[in-house]
C-alpha atoms as a PDB file:
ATOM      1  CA  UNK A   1      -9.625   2.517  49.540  1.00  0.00           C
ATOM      2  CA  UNK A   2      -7.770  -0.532  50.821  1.00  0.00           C
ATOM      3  CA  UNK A   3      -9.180  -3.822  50.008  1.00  0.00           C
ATOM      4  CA  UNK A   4     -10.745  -6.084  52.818  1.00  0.00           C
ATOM      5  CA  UNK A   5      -9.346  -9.361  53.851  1.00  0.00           C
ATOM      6  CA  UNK A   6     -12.437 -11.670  53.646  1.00  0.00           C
ATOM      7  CA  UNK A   7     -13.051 -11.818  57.934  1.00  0.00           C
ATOM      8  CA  UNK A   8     -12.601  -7.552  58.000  1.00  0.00           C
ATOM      9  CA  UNK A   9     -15.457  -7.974  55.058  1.00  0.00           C
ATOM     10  CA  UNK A  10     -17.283 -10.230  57.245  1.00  0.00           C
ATOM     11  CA  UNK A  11     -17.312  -7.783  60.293  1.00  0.00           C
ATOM     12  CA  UNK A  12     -17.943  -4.625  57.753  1.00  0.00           C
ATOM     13  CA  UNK A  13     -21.168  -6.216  56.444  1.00  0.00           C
ATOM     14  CA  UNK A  14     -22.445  -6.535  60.285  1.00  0.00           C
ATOM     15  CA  UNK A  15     -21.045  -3.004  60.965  1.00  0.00           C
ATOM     16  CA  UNK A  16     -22.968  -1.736  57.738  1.00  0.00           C
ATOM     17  CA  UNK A  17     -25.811  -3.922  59.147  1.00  0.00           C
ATOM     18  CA  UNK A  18     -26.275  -2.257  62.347  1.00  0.00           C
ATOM     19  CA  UNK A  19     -25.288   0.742  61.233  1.00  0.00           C
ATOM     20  CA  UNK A  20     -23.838   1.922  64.896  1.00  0.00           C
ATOM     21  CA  UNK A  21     -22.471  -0.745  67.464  1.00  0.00           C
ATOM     22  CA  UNK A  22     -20.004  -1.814  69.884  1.00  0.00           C
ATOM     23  CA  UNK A  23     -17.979  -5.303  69.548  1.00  0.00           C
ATOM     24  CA  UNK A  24     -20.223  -7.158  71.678  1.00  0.00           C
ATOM     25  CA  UNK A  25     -23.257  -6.158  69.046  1.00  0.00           C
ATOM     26  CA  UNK A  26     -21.144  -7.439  66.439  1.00  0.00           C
ATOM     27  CA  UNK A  27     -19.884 -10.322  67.875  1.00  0.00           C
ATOM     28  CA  UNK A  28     -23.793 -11.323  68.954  1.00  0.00           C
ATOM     29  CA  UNK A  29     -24.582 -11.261  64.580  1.00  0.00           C
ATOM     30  CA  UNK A  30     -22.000 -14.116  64.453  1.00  0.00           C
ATOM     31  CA  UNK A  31     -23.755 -17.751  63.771  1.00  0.00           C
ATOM     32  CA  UNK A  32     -22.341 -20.279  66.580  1.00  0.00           C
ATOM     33  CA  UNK A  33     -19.277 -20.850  66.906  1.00  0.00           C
ATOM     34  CA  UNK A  34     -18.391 -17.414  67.886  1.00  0.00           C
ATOM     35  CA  UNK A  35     -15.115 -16.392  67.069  1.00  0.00           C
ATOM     36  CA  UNK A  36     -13.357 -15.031  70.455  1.00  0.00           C
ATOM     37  CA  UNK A  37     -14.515 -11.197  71.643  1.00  0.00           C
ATOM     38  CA  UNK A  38     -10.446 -10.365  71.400  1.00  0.00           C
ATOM     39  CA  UNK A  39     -10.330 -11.642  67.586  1.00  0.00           C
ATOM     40  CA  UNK A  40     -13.197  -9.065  66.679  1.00  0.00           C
ATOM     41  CA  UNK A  41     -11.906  -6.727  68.619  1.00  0.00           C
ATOM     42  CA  UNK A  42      -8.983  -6.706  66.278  1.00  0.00           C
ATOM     43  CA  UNK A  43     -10.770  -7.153  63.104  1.00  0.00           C
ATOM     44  CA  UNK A  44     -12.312  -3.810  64.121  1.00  0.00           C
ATOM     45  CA  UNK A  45      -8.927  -2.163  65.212  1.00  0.00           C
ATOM     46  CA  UNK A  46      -7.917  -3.279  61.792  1.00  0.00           C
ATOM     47  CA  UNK A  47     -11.020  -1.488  60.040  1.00  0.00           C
ATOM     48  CA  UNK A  48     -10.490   1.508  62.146  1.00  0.00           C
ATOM     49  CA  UNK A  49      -6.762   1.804  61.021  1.00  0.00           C
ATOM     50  CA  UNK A  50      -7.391   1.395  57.318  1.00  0.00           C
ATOM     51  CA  UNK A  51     -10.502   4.611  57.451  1.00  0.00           C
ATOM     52  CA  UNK A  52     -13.902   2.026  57.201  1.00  0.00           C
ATOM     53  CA  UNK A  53     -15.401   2.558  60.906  1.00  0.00           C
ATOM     54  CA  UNK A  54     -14.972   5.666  63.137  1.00  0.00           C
ATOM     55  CA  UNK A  55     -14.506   4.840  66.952  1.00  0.00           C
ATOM     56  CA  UNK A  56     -16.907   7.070  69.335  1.00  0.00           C
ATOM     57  CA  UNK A  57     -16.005   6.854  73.370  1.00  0.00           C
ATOM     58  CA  UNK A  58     -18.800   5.985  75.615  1.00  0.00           C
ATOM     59  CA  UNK A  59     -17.736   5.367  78.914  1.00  0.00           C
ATOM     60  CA  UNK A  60     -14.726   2.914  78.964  1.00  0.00           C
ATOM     61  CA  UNK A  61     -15.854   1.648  75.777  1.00  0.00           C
ATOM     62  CA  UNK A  62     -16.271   2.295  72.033  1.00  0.00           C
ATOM     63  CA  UNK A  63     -19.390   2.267  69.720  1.00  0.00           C
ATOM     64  CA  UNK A  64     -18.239   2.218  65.550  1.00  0.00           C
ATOM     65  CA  UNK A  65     -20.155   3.705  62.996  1.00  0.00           C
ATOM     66  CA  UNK A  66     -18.886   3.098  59.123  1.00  0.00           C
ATOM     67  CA  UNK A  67     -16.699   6.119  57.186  1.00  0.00           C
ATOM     68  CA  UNK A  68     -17.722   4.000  53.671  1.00  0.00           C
ATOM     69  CA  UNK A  69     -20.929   3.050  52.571  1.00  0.00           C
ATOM     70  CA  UNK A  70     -21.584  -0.713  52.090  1.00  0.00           C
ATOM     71  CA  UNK A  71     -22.372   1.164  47.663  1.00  0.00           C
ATOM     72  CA  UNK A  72     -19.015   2.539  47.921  1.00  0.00           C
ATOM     73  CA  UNK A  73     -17.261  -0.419  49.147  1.00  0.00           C
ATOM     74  CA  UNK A  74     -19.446  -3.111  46.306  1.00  0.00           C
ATOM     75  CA  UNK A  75     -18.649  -0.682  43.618  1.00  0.00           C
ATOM     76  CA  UNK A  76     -15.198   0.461  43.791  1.00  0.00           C
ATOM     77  CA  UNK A  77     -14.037  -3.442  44.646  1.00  0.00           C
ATOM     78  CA  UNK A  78     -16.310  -5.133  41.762  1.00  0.00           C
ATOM     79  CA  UNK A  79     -15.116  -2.604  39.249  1.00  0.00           C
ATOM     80  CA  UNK A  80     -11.846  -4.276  39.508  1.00  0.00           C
ATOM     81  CA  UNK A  81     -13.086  -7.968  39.908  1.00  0.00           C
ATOM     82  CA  UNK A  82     -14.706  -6.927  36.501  1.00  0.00           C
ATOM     83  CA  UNK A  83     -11.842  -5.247  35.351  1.00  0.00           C
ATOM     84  CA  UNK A  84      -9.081  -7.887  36.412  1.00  0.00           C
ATOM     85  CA  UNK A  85     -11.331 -11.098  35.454  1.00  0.00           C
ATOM     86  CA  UNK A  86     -13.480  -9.960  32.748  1.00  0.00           C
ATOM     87  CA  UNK A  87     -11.267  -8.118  30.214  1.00  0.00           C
ATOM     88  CA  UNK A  88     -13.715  -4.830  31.976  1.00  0.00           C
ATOM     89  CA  UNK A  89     -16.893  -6.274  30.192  1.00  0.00           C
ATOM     90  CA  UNK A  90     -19.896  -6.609  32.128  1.00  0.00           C
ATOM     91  CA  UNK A  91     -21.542  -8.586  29.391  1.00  0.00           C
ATOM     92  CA  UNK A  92     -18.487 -11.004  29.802  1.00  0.00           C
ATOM     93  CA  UNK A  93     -19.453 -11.142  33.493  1.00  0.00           C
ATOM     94  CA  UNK A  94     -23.060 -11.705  32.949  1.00  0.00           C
ATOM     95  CA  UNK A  95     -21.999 -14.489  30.640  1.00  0.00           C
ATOM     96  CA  UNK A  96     -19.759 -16.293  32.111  1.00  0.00           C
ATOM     97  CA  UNK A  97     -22.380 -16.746  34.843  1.00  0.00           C
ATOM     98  CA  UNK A  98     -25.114 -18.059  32.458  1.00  0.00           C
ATOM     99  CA  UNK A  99     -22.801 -20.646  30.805  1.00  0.00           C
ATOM    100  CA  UNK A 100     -21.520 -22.373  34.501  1.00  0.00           C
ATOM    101  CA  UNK A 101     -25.415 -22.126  35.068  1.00  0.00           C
ATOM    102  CA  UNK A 102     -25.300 -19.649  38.140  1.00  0.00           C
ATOM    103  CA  UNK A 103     -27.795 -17.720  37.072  1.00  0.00           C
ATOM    104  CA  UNK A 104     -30.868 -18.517  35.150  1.00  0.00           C
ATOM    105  CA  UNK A 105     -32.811 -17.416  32.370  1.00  0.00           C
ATOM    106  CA  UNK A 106     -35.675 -16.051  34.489  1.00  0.00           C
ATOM    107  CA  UNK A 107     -32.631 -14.150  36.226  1.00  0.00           C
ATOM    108  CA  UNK A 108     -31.678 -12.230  32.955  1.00  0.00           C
ATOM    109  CA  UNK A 109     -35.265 -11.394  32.486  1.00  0.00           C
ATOM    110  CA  UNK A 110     -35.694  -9.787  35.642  1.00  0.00           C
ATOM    111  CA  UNK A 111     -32.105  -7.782  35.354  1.00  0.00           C
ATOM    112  CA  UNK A 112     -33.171  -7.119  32.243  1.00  0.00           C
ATOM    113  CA  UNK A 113     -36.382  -5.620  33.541  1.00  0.00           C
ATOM    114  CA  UNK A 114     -34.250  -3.642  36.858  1.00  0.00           C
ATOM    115  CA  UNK A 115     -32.240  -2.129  33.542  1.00  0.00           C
ATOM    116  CA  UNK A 116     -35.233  -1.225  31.349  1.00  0.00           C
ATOM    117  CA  UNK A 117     -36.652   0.470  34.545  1.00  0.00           C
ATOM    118  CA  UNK A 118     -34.026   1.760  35.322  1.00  0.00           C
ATOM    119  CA  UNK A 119     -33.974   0.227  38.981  1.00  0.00           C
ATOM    120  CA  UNK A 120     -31.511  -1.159  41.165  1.00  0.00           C
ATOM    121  CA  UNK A 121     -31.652  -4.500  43.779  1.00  0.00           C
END
């Protein structure tokens, strides 16, 4: 799976969002100002060449649908943020992000919980 430049991640997270949609769909999710219809249009082109949407003709148009679940795409690309920044230690991940105060103590407790339950958010 190739990686995602940060605009094709962007555009993916709409895609995964609306599950099945043209450019114009997409484009509409954008907060003003809208980048141009022909810059989308190639971010998508772009995520149809690297195997994350799947282009369906209807009429003279095209309506995506993902090939990789947003899951897929989270785990296989934080595995490696863990992997290349944390020495592969979730715990180092986890910790790092309680000592630069991004994440609070009430935080743990409820991960903590999601664990013990054995739930997921």
């Amino acid at each position: 799976m190739e990686k995602l430049t940060r605009q094709e991640e962007e555009v993916m997270l709409y895609i995964w969002k609306l599950e099945s949609c043209y450019v114009k769909d997409i484009l509409a999710e954008f907060p003003e100002p809208k980048p141009p219809y022909t810059t989308v249009a190639s971010i998508v082109k772009n995520l149809e060449r690297k195997q994350y949407v799947k282009p369906s003709r209807v009429g003279n148009t095209y309506r995506y649908t993902p090939l990789i679940r947003e899951s897929e795409y989270k785990r296989t690309f934080m595995s490696g943020f863990v992997r290349n920044y944390f020495a592969n230690s979730y715990k180092e991940m986890v910790s790092f992000f309680a000592k630069e105060q991004k994440i609070s103590a009430n935080d743990l407790k409820d991960i903590i919980e999601m664990i013990e339950k054995g739930k997921e958010k």
